[in-house]
C-alpha atoms as a PDB file:
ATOM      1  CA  UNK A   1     115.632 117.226 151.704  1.00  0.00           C
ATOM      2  CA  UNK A   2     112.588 115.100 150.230  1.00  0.00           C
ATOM      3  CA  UNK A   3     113.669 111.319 151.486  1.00  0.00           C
ATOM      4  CA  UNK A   4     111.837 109.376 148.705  1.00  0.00           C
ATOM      5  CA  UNK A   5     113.153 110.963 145.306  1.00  0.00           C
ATOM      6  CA  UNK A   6     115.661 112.988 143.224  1.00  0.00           C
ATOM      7  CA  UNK A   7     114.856 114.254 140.159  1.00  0.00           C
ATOM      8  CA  UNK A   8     117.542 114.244 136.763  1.00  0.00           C
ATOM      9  CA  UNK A   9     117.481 116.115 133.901  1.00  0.00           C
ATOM     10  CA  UNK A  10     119.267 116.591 130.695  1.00  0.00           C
ATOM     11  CA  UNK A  11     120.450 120.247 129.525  1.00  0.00           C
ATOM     12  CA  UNK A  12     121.584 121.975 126.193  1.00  0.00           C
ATOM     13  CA  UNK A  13     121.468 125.414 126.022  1.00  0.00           C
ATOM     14  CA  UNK A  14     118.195 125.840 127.989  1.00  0.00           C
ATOM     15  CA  UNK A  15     117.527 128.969 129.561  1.00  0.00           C
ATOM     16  CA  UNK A  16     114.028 129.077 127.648  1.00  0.00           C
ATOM     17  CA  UNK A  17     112.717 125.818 129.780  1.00  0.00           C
ATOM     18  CA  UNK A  18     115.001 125.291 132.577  1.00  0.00           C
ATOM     19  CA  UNK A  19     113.304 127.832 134.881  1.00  0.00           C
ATOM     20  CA  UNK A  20     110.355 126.813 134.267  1.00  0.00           C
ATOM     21  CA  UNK A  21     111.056 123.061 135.012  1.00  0.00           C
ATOM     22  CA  UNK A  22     112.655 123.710 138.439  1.00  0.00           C
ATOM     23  CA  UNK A  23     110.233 126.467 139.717  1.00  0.00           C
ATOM     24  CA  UNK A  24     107.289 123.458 139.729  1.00  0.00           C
ATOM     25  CA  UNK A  25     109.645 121.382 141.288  1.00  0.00           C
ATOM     26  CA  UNK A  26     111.489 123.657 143.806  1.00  0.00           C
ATOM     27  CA  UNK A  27     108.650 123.838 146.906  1.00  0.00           C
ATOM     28  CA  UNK A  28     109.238 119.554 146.476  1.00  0.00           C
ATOM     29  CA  UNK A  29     112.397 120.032 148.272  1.00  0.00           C
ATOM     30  CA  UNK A  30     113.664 117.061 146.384  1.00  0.00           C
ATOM     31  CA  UNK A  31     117.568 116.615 145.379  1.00  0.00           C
ATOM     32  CA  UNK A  32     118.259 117.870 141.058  1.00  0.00           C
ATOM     33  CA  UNK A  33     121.044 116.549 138.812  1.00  0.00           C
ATOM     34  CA  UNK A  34     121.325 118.212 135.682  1.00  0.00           C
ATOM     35  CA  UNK A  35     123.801 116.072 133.312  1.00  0.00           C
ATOM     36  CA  UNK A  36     124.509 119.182 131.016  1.00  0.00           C
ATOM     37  CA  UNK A  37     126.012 118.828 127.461  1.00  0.00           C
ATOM     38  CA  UNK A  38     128.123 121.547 126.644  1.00  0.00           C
ATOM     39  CA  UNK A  39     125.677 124.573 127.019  1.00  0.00           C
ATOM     40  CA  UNK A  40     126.422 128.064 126.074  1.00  0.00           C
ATOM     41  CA  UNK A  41     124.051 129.833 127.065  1.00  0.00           C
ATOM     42  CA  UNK A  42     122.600 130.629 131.186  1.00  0.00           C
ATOM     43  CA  UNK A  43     121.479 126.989 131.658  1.00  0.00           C
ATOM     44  CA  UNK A  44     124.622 126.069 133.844  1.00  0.00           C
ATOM     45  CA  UNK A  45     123.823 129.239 135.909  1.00  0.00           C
ATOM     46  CA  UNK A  46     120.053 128.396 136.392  1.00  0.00           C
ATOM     47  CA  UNK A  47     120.786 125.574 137.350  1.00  0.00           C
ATOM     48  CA  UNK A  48     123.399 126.587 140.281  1.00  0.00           C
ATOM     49  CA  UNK A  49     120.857 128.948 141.285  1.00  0.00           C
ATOM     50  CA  UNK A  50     118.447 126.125 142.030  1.00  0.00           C
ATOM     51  CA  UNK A  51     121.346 124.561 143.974  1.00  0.00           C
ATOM     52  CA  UNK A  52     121.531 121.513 141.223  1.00  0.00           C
ATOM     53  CA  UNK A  53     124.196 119.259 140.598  1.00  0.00           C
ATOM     54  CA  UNK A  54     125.667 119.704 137.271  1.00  0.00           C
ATOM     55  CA  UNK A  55     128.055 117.105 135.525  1.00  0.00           C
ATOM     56  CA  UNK A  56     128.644 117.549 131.838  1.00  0.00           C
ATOM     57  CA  UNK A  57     129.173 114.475 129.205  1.00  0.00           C
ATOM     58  CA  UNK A  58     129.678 114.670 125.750  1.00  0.00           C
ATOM     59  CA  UNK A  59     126.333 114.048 123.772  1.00  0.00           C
ATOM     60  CA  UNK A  60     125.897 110.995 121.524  1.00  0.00           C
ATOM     61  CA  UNK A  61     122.378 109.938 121.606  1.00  0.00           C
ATOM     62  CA  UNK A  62     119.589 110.162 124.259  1.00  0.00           C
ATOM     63  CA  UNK A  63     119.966 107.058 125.495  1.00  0.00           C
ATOM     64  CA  UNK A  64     123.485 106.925 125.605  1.00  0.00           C
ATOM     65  CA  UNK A  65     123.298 110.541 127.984  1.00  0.00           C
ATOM     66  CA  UNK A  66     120.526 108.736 129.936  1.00  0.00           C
ATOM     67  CA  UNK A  67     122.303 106.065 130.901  1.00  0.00           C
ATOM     68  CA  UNK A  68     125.293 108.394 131.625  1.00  0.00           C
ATOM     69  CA  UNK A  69     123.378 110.351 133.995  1.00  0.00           C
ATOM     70  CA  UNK A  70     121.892 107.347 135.938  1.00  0.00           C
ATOM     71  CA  UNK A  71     125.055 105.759 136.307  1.00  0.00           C
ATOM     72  CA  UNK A  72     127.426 108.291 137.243  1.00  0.00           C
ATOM     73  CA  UNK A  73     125.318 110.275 139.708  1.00  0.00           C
ATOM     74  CA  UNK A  74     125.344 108.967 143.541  1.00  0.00           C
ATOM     75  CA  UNK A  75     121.419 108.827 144.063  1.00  0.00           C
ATOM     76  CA  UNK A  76     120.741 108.274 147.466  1.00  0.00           C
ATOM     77  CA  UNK A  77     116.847 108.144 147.150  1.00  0.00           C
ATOM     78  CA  UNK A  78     115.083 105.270 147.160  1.00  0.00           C
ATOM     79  CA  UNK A  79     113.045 106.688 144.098  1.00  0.00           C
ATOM     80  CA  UNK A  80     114.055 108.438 140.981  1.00  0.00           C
ATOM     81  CA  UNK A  81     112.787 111.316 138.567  1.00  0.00           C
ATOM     82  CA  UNK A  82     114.009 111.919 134.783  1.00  0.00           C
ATOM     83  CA  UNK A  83     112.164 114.773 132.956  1.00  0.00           C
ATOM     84  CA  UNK A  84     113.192 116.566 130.034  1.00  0.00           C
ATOM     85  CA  UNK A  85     114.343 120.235 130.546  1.00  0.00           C
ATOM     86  CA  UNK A  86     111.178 121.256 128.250  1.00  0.00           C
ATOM     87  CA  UNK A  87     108.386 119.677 130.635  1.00  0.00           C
ATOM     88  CA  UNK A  88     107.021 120.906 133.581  1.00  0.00           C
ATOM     89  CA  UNK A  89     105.421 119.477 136.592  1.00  0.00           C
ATOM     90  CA  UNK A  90     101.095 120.564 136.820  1.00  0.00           C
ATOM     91  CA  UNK A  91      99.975 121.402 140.458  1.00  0.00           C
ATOM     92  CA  UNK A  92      97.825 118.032 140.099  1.00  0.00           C
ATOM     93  CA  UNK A  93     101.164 115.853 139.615  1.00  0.00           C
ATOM     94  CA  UNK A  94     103.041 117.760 142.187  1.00  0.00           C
ATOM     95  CA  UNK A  95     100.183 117.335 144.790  1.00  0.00           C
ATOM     96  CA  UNK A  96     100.455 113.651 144.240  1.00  0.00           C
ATOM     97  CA  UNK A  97     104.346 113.669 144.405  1.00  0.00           C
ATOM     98  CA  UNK A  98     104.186 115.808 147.560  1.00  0.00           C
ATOM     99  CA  UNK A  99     102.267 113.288 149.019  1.00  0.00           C
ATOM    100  CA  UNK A 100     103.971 110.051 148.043  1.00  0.00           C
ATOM    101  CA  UNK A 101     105.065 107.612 150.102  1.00  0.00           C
ATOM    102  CA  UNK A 102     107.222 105.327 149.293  1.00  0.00           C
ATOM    103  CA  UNK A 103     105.692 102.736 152.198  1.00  0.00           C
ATOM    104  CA  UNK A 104     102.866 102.323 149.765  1.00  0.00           C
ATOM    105  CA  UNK A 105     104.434 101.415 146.825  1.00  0.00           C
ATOM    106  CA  UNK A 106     106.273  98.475 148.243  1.00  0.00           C
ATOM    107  CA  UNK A 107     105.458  95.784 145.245  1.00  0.00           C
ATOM    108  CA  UNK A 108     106.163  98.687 142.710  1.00  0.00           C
ATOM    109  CA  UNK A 109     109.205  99.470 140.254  1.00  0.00           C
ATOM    110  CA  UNK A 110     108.176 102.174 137.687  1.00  0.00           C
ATOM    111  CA  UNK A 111     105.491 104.873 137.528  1.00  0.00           C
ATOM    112  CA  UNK A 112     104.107 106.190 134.721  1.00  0.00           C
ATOM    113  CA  UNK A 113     103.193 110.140 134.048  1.00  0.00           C
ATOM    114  CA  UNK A 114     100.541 111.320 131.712  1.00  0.00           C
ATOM    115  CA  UNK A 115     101.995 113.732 129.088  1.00  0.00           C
ATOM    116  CA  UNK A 116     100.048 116.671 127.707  1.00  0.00           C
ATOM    117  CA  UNK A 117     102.377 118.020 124.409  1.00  0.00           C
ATOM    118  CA  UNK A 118     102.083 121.391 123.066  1.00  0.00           C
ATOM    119  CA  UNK A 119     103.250 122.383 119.929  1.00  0.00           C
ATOM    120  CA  UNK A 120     103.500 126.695 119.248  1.00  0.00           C
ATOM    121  CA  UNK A 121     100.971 127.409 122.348  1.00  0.00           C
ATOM    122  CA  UNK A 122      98.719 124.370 120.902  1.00  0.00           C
ATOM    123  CA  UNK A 123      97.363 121.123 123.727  1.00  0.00           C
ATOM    124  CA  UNK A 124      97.869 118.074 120.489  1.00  0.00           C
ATOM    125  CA  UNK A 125      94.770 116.237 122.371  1.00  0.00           C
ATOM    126  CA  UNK A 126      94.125 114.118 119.221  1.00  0.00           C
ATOM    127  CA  UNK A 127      96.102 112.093 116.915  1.00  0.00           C
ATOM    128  CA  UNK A 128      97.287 109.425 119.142  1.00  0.00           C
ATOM    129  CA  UNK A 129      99.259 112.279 121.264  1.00  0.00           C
ATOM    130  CA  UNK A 130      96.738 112.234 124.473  1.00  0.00           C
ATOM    131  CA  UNK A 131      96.507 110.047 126.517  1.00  0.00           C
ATOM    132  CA  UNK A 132     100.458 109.598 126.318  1.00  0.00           C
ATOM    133  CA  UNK A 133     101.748 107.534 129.207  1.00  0.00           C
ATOM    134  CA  UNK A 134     105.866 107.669 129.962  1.00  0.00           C
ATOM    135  CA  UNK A 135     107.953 106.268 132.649  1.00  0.00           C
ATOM    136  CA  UNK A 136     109.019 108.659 134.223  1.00  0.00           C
ATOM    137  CA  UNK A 137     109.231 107.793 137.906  1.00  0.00           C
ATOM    138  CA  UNK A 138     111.274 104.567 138.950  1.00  0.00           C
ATOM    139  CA  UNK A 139     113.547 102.930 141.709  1.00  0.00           C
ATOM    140  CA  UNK A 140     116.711 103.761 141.876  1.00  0.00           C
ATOM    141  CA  UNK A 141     119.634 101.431 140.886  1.00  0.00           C
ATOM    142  CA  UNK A 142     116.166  99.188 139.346  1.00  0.00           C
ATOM    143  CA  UNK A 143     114.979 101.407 136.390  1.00  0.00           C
ATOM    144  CA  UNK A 144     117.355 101.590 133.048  1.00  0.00           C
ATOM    145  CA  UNK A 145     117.758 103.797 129.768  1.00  0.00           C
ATOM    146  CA  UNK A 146     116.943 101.625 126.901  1.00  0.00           C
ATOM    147  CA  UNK A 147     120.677 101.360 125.007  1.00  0.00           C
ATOM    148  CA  UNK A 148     118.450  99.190 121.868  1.00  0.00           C
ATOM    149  CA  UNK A 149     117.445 102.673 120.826  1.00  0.00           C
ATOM    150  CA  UNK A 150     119.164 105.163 118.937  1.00  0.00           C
ATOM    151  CA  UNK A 151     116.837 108.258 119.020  1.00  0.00           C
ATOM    152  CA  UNK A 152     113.460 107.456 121.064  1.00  0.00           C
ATOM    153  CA  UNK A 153     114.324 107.472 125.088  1.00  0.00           C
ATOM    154  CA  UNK A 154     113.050 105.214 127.476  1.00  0.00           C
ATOM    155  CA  UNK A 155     113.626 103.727 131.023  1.00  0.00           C
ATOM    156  CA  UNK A 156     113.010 100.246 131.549  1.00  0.00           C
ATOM    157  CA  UNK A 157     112.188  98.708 134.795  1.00  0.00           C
ATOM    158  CA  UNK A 158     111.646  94.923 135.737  1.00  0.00           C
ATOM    159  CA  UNK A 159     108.349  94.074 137.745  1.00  0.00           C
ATOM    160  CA  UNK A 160     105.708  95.810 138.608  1.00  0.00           C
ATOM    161  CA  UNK A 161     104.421  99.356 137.486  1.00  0.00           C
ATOM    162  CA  UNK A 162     101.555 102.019 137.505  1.00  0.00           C
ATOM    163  CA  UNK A 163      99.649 104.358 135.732  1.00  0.00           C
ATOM    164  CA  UNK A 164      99.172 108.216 137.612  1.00  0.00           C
ATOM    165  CA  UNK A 165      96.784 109.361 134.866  1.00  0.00           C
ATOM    166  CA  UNK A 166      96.162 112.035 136.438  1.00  0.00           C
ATOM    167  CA  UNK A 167      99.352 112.966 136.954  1.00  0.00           C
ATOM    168  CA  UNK A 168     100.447 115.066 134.403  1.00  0.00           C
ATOM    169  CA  UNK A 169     103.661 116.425 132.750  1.00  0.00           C
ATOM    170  CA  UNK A 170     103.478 119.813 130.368  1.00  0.00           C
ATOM    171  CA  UNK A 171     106.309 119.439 127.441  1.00  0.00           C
ATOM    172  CA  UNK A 172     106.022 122.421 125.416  1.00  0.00           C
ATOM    173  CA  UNK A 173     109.691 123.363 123.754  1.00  0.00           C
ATOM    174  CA  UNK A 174     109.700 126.976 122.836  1.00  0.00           C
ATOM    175  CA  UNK A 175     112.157 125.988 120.026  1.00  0.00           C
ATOM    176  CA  UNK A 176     109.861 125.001 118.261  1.00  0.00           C
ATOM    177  CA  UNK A 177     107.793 127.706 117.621  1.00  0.00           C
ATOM    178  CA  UNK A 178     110.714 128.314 115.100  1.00  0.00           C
ATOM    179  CA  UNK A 179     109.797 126.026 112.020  1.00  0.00           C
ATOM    180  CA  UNK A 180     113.074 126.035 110.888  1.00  0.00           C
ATOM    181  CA  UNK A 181     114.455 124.648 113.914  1.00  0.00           C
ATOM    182  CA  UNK A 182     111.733 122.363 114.430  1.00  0.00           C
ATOM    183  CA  UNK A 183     112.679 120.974 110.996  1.00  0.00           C
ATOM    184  CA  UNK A 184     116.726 120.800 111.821  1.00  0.00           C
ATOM    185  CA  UNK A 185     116.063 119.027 114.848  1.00  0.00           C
ATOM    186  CA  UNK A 186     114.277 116.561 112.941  1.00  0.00           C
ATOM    187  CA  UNK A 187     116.552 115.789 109.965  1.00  0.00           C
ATOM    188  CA  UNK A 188     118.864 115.081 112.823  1.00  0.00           C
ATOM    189  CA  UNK A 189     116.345 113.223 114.569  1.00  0.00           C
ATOM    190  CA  UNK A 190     115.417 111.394 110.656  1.00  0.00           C
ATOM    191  CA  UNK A 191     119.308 110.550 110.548  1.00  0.00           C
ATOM    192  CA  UNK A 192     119.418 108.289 113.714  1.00  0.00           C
ATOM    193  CA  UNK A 193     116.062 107.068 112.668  1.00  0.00           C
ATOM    194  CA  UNK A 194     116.833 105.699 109.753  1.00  0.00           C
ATOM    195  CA  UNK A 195     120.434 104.242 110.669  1.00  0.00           C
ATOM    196  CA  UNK A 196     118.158 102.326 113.351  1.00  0.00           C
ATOM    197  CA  UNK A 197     115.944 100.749 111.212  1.00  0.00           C
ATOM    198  CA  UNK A 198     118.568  99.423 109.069  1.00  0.00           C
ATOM    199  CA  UNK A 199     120.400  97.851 112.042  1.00  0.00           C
ATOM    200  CA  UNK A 200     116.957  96.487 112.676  1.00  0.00           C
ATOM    201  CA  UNK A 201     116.884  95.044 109.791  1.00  0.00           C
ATOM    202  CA  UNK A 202     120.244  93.336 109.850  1.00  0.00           C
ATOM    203  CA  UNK A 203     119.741  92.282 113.376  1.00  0.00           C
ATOM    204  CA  UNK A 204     122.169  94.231 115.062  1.00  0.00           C
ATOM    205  CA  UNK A 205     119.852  96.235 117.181  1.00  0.00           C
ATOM    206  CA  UNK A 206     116.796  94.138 119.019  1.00  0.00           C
ATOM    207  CA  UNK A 207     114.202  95.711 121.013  1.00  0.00           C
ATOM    208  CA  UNK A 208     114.848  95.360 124.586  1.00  0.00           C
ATOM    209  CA  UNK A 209     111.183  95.286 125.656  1.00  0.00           C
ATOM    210  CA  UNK A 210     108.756  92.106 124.992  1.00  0.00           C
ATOM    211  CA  UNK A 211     105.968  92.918 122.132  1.00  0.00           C
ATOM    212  CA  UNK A 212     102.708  92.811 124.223  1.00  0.00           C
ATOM    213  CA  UNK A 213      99.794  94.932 122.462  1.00  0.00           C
ATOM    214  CA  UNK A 214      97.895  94.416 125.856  1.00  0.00           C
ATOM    215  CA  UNK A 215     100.991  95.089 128.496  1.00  0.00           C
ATOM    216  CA  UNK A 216     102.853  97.986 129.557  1.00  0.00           C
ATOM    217  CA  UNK A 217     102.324 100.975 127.619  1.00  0.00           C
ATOM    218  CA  UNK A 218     105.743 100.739 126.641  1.00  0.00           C
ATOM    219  CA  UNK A 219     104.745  96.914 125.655  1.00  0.00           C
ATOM    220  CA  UNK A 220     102.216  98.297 123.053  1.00  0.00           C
ATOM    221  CA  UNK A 221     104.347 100.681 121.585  1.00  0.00           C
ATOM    222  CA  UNK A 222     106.848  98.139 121.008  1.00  0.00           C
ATOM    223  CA  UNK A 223     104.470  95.386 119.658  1.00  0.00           C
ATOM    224  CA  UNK A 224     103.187  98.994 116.921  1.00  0.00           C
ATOM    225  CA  UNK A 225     106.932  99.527 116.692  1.00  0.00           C
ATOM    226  CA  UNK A 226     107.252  95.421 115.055  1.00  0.00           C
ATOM    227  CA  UNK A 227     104.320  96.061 112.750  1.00  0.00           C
ATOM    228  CA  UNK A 228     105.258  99.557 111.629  1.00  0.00           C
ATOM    229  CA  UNK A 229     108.600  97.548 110.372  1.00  0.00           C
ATOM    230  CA  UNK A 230     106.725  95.567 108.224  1.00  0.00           C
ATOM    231  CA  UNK A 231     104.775  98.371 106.590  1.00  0.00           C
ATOM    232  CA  UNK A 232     106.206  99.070 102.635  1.00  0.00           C
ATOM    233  CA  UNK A 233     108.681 101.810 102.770  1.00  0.00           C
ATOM    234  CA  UNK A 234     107.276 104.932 101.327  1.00  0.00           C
ATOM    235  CA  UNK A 235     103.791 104.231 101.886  1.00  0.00           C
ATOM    236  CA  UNK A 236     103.557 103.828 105.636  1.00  0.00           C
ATOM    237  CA  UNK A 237     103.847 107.913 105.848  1.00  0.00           C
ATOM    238  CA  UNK A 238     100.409 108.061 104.402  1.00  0.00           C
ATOM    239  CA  UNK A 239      99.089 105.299 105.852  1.00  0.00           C
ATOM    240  CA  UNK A 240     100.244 106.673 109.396  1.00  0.00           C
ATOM    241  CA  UNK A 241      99.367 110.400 108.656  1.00  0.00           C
ATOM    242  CA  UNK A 242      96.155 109.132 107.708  1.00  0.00           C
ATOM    243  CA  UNK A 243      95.090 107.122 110.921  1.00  0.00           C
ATOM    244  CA  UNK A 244      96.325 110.398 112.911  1.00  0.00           C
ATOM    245  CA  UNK A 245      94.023 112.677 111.245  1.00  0.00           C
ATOM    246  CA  UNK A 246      90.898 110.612 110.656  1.00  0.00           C
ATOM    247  CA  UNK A 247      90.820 107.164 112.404  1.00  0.00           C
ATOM    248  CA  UNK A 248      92.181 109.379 116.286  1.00  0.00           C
ATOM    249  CA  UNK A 249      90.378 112.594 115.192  1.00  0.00           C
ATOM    250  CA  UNK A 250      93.664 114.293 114.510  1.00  0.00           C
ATOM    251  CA  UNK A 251      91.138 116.314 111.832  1.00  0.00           C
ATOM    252  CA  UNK A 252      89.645 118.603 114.576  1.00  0.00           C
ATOM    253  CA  UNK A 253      92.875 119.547 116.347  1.00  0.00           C
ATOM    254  CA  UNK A 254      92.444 122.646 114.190  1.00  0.00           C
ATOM    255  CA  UNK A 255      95.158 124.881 112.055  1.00  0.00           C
ATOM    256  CA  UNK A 256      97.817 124.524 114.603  1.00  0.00           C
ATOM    257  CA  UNK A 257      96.837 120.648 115.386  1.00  0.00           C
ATOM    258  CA  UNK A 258      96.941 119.809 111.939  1.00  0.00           C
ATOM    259  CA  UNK A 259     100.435 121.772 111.034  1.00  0.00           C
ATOM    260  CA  UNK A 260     102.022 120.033 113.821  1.00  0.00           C
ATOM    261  CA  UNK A 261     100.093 116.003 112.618  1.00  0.00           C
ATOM    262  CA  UNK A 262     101.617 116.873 109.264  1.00  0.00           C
ATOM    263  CA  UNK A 263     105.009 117.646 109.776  1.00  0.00           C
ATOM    264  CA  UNK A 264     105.336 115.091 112.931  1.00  0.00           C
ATOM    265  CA  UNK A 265     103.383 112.161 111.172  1.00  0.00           C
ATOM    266  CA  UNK A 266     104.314 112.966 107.988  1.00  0.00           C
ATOM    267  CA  UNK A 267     107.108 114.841 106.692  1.00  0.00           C
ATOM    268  CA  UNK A 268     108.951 113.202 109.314  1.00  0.00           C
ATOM    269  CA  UNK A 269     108.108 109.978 108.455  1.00  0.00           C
ATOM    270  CA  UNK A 270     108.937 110.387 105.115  1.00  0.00           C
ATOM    271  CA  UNK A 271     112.133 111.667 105.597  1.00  0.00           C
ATOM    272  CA  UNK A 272     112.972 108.621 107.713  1.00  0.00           C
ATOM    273  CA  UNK A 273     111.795 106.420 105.085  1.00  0.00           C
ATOM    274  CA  UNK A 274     113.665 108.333 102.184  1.00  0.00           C
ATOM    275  CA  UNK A 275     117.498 107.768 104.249  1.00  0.00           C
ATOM    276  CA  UNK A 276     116.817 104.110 104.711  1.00  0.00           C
ATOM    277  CA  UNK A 277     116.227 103.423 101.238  1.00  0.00           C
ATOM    278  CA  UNK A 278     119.577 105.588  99.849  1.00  0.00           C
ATOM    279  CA  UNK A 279     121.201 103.478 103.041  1.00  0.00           C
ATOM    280  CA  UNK A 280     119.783 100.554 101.245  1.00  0.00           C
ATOM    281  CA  UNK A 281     120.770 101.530  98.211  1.00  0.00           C
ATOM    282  CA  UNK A 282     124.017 102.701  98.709  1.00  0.00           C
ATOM    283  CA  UNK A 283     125.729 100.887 101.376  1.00  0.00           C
ATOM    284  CA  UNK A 284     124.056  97.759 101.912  1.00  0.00           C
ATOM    285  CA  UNK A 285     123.081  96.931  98.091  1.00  0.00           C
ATOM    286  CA  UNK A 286     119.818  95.515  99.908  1.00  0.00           C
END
């Protein structure tokens, strides 16, 4: 069994990703926990197949499952791995995990993968989506799930990290392809959102990482999260939909690119912004 990390991942009704996941991480030899949510479908069997550990937990939020997983499975590695069911490892990342050592990355906490995101059989290059750096790699019992969040998912680690950029993860969910579901997911997604924002507002909910537009790239994205806050509600959408496609090239992603910009950068974002202002309006008299 690999002797430097484990990897954990979270399942619903995945039979369209799972396989895919653990077949470019089997030949690691590393240990999998799968912290499953009440599938129906073959992901439970997959997943025995692979000779995974499966515990199941009821499914609030992201974070919340997250920090379920990390804290109820007995991780014996000094190192661990949390990917999403719908990524997948690339030869180049798994040809630098096959040949980590953990001897060499004495001084460091956290490790950072490179994300390539594909939307209906589309690489989103442009549009702020590439380069897209996520912590995905951190030691165990060191690295946390962000609990300040209600939708976005994050692991936190104290000290010292690095950046593989070459190192890539695949995400790709098949889903997807579906509008429709694309579009449910997100109203879902819009609802947590917006409830977050309001706390935000009210101080109940502070962001657990320090603002720093020249730290961690988790740093930067939380010193963009503080000024997207203070953008009017209703006209940030366009604002944001407009830097995508012009200012980071989102423009020449072509149809599919552009489709995905839109309804990501967008729609979404108006939706968000629509809930907190009947929230506003209807509970908080703001």
């Amino acid at each position: 069994m690999n002797p430097n990390f484990s990897f954990v991942i979270l399942t619903f009704n995945e039979q369209i990703h799972l396989p895919r996941l653990l077949a470019s991480i089997k030949a690691l030899n590393a240990q999998i926990f799968i912290l499953d949510s009440g599938s129906t479908d073959e992901t439970l069997k997959i997943a025995e197949s692979y000779g995974a550990e499966v515990k199941q937990n009821h499914f609030i939020n992201h974070p919340k499952q997250w920090d379920f997983a990390l804290k109820n499975f007995k991780i014996e590695t000094p190192w661990t791995i949390g990917l999403d069911a719908d990524q997948m490892v690339t030869p180049e990342l798994f040809e630098m995990l096959a040949n980590f050592n953990d001897n060499e990355h004495r001084d460091i906490n956290g490790i950072y993968f490179n994300r390539k995101n594909f939307f209906q059989g589309k690489w989103i290059r442009f549009g702020t989506y590439y380069p897209f750096y996520l912590l995905k790699m951190f030691r165990t019992g060191i690295g946390f799930s962000d609990l300040n969040e209600n939708m976005d998912h994050r692991f936190i680690v104290p000290g010292k990290t690095e950046i593989w950029k070459k190192g890539w993860i695949l995400e790709e969910n098949l889903k997807e392809n579906d509008i429709s579901f694309w579009k449910a997911k997100h109203e879902r997604y819009s609802n947590l959102v917006a409830q977050e924002e309001v706390e935000r507002m009210l101080k109940l909910r502070m962001q657990s990482l320090k603002p720093d537009v020249w730290g961690s790239p988790d740093e930067k994205r939380a010193w963009l999260k503080q000024l997207w806050w203070k953008l009017p509600l209703g006209f940030r959408p366009y604002l944001y939909f407009g830097y995508r496609m012009f200012f980071k090239l989102g423009i020449f992603e072509g149809r599919t690119g552009i489709k995905f910009h839109y309804l990501q950068g967008f729609w979404f974002r108006k939706t968000v912004d629509r809930k907190i202002k009947a929230i506003k309006k209807q509970k908080l008299h703001l």
